[in-house]
N, C-alpha and C. Protein backbone atom coordinates (compact mmCIF):
# COMPACT_ATOMS: atom_id res chain seq x y z
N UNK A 1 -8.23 185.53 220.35
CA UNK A 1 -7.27 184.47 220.05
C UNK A 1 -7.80 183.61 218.91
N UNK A 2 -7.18 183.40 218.14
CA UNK A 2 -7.14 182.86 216.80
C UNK A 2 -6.70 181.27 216.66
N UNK A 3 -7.26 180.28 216.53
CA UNK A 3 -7.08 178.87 216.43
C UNK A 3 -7.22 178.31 215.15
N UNK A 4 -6.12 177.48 214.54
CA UNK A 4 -6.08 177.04 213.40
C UNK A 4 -7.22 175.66 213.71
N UNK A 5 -8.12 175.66 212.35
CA UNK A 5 -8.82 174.94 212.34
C UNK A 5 -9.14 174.09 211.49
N UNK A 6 -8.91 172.89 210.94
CA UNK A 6 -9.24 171.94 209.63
C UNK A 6 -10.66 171.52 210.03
N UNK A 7 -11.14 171.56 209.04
CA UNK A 7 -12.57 170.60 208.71
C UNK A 7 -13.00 169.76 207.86
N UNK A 8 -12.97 168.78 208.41
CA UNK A 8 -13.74 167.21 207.16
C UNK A 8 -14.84 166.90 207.23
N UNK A 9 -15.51 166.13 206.19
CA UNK A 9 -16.57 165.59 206.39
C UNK A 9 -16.37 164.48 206.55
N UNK A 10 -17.83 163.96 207.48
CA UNK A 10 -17.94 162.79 207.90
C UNK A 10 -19.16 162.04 207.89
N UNK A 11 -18.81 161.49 206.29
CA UNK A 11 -20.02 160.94 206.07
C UNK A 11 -20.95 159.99 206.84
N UNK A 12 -20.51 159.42 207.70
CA UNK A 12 -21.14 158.36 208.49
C UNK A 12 -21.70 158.98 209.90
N UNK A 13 -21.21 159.90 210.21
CA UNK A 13 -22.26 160.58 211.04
C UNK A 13 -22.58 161.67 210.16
N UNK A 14 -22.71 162.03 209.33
CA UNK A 14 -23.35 162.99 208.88
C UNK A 14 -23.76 164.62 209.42
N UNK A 15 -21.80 164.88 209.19
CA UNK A 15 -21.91 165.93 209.84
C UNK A 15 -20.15 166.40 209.42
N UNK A 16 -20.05 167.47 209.39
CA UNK A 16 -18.58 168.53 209.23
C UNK A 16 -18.13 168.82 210.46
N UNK A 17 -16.56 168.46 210.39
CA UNK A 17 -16.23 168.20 211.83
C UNK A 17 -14.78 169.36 211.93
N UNK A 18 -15.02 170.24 212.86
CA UNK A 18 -14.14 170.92 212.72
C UNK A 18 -12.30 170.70 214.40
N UNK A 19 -11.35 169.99 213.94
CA UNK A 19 -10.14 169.90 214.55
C UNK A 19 -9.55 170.69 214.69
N UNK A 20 -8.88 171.08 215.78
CA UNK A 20 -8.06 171.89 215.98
C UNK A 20 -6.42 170.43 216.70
N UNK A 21 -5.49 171.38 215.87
CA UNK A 21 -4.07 170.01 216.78
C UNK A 21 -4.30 168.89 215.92
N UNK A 22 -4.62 168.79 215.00
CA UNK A 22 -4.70 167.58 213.89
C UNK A 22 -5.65 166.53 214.27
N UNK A 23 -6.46 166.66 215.90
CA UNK A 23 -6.65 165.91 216.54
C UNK A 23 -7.83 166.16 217.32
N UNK A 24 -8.34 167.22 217.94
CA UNK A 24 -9.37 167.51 218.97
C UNK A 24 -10.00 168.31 218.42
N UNK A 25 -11.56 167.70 218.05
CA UNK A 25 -12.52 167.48 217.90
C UNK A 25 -13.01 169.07 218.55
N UNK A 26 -13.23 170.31 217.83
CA UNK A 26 -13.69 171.18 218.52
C UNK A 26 -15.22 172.04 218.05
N UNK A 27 -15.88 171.26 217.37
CA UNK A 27 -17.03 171.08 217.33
C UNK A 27 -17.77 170.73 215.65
N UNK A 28 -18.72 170.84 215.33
CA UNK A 28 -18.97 170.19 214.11
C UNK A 28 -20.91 170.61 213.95
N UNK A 29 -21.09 170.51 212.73
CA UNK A 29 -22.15 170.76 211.91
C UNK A 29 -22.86 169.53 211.56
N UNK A 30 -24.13 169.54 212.11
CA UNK A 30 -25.31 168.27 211.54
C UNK A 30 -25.49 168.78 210.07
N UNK A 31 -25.90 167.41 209.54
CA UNK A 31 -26.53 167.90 208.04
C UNK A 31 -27.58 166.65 208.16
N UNK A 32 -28.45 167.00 206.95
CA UNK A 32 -29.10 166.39 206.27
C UNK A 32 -29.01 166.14 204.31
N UNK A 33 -29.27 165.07 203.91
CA UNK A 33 -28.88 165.06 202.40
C UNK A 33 -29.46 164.72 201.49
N UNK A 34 -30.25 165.19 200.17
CA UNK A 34 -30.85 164.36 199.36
C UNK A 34 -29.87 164.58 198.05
N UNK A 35 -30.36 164.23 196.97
CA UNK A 35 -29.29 164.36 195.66
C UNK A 35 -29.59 165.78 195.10
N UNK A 36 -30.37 166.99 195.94
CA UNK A 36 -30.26 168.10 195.34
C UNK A 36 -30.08 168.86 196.40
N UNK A 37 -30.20 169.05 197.72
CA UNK A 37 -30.27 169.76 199.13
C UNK A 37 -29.13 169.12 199.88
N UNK A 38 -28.66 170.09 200.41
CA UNK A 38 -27.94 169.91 201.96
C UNK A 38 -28.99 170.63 202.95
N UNK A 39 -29.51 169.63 203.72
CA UNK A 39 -30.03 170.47 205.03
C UNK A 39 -29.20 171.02 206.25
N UNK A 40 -28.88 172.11 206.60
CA UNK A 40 -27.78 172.06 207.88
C UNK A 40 -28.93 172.41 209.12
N UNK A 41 -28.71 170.98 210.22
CA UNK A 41 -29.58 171.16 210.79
C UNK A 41 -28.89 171.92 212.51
N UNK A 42 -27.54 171.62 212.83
CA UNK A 42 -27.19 172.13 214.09
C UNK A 42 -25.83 172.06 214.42
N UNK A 43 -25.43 173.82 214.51
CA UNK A 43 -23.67 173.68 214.92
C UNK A 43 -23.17 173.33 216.62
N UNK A 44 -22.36 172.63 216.84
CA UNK A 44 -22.00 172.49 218.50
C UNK A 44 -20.83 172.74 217.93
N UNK A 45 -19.82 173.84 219.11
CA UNK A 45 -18.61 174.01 219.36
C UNK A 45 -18.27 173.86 220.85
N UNK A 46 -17.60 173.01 221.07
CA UNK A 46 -16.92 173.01 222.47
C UNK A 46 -16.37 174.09 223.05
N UNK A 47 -17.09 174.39 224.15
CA UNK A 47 -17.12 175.27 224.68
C UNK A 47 -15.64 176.14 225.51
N UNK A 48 -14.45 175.02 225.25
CA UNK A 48 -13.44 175.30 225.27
C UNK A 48 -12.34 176.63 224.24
N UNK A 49 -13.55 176.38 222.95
CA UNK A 49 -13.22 176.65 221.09
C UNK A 49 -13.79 177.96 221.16
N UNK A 50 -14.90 178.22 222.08
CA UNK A 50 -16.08 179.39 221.68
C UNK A 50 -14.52 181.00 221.52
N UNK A 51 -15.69 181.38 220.51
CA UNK A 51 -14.79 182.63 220.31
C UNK A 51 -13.66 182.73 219.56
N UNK A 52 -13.19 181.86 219.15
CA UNK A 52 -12.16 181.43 218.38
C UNK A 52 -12.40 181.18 216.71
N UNK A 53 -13.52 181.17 216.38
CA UNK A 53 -13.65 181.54 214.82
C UNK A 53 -14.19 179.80 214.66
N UNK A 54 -14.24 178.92 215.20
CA UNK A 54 -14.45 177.39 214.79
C UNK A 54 -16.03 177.22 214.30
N UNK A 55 -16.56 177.91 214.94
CA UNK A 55 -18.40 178.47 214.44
C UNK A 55 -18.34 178.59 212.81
N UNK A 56 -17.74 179.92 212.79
CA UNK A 56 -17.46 180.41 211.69
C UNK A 56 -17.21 179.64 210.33
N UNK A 57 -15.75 179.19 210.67
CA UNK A 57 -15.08 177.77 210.20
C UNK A 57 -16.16 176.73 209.19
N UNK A 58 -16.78 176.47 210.16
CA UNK A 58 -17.64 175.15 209.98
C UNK A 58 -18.82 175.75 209.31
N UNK A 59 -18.80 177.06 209.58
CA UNK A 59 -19.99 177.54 208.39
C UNK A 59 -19.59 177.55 206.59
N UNK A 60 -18.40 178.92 207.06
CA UNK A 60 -18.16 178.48 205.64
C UNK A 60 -17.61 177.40 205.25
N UNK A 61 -16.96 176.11 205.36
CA UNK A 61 -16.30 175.19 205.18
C UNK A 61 -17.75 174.17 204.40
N UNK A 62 -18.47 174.49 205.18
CA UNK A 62 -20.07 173.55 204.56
C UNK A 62 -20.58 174.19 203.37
N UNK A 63 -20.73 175.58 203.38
CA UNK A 63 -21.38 175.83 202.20
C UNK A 63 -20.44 175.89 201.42
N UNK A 64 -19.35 176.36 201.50
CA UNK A 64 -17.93 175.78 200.00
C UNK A 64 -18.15 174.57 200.09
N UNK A 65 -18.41 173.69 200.45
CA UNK A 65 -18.78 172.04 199.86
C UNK A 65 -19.97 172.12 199.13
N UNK A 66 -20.61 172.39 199.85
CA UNK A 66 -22.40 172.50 199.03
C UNK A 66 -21.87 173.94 197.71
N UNK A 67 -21.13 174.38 198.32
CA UNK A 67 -21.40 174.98 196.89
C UNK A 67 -20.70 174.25 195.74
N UNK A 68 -19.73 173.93 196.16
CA UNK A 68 -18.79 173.17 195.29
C UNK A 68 -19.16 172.05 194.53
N UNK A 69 -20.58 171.11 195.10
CA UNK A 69 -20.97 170.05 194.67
C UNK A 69 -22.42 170.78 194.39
N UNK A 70 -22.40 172.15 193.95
CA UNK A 70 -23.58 171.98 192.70
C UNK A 70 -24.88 171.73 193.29
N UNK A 71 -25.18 171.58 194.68
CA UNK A 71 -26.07 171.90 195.80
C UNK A 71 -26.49 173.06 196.24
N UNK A 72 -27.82 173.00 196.46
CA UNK A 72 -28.55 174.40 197.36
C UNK A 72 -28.56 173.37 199.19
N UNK A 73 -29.04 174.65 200.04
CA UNK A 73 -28.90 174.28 200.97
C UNK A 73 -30.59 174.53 202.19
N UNK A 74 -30.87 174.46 202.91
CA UNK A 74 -32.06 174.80 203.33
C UNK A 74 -31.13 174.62 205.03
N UNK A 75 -31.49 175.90 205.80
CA UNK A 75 -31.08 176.33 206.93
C UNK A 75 -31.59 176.17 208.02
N UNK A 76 -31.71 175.11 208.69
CA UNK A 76 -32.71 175.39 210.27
C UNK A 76 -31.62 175.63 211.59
N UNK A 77 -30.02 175.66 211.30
CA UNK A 77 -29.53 175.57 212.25
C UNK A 77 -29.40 177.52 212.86
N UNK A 78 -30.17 177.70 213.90
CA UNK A 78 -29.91 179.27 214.21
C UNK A 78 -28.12 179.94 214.20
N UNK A 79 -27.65 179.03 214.36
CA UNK A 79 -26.09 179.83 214.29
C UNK A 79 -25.89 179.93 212.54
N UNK A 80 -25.74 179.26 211.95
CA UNK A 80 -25.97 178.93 210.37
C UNK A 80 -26.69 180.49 210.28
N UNK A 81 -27.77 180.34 210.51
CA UNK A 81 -28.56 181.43 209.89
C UNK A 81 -28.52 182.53 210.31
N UNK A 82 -27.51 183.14 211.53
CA UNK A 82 -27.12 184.45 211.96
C UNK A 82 -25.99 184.37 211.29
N UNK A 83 -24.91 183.68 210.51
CA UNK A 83 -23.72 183.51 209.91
C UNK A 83 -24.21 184.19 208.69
N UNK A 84 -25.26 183.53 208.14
CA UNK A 84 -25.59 183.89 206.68
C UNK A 84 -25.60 185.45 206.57
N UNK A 85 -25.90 185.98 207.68
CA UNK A 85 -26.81 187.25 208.05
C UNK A 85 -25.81 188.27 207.69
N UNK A 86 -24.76 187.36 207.63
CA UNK A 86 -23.17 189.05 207.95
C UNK A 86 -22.38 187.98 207.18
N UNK A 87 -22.98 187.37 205.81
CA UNK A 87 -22.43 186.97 204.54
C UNK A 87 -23.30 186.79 203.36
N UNK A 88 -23.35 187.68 202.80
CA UNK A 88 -24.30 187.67 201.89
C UNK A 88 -23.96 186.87 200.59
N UNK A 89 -22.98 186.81 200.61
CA UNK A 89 -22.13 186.00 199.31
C UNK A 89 -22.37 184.77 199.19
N UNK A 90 -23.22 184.27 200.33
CA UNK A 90 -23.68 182.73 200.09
C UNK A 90 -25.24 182.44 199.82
N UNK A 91 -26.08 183.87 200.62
CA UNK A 91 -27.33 183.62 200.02
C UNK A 91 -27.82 183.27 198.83
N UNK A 92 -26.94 182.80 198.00
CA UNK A 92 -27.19 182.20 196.43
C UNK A 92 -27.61 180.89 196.74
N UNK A 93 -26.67 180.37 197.52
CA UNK A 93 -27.00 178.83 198.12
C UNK A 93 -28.11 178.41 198.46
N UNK A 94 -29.21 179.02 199.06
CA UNK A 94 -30.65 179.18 199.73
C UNK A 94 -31.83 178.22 198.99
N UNK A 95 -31.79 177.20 199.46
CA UNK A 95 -33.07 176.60 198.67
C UNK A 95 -34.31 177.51 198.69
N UNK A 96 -34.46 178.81 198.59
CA UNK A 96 -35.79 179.56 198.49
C UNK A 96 -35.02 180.94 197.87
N UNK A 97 -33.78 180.86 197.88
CA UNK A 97 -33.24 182.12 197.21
C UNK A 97 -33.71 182.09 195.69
N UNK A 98 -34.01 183.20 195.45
CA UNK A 98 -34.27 183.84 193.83
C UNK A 98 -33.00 183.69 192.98
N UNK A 99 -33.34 183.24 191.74
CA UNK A 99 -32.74 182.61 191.05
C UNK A 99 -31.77 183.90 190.23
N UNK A 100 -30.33 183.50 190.27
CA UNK A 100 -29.55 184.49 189.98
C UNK A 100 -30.05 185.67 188.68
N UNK A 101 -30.16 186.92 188.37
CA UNK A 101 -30.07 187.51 187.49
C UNK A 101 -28.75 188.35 187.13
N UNK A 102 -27.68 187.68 187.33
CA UNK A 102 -26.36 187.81 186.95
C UNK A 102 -25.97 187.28 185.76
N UNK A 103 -26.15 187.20 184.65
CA UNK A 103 -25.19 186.30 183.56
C UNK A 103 -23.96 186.13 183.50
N UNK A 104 -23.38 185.58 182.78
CA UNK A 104 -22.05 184.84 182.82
C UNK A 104 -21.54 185.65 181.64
């Protein structure tokens, strides 16, 4: 089963919050921040949400921000980093990833 899911950030707790119903809170992403790193330190999904893609969601939804704002990222959250695992398209993001040899 498939649940539509929006996600914002929220700067004041410092963390990506993923809604389901315009309204309920169905789980969300810690971060950490300096002016060159996003740290993502821990995903919680309500356990109501599990299985429903809101994990997921809140993964990519963070690194399209961090990527979007020109940020690398450094990973301690274990769901984060089994996500990365079966998306390779973001390991660019990696504060320890090797520096692209792709040109433009």
């Amino acid at each position: 089963m498939s649940t539509d899911v929006i996600v914002t950030i929220n700067p004041e707790r410092r963390r990506y919050e993923a809604f389901v119903d315009d309204t309920t809170l169905a789980g969300y992403v810690e971060y950490q921040e300096t002016s060159e790193l996003v740290v993502l330190t821990h995903t919680e999904v309500d356990p109501a949400y599990e299985g429903r893609r809101v994990g997921s969601t809140l993964a990519r939804a963070a690194l399209d921000d961090i990527r979007d704002r020109g940020l690398r990222t450094l990973v301690v959250c274990p769901f984060i980093i089994g996500w990365l695992r079966k998306h390779p398209d973001y390991q660019d993001l990696l504060f320890n990833a090797p520096a692209s040899t792709v040109s433009d």
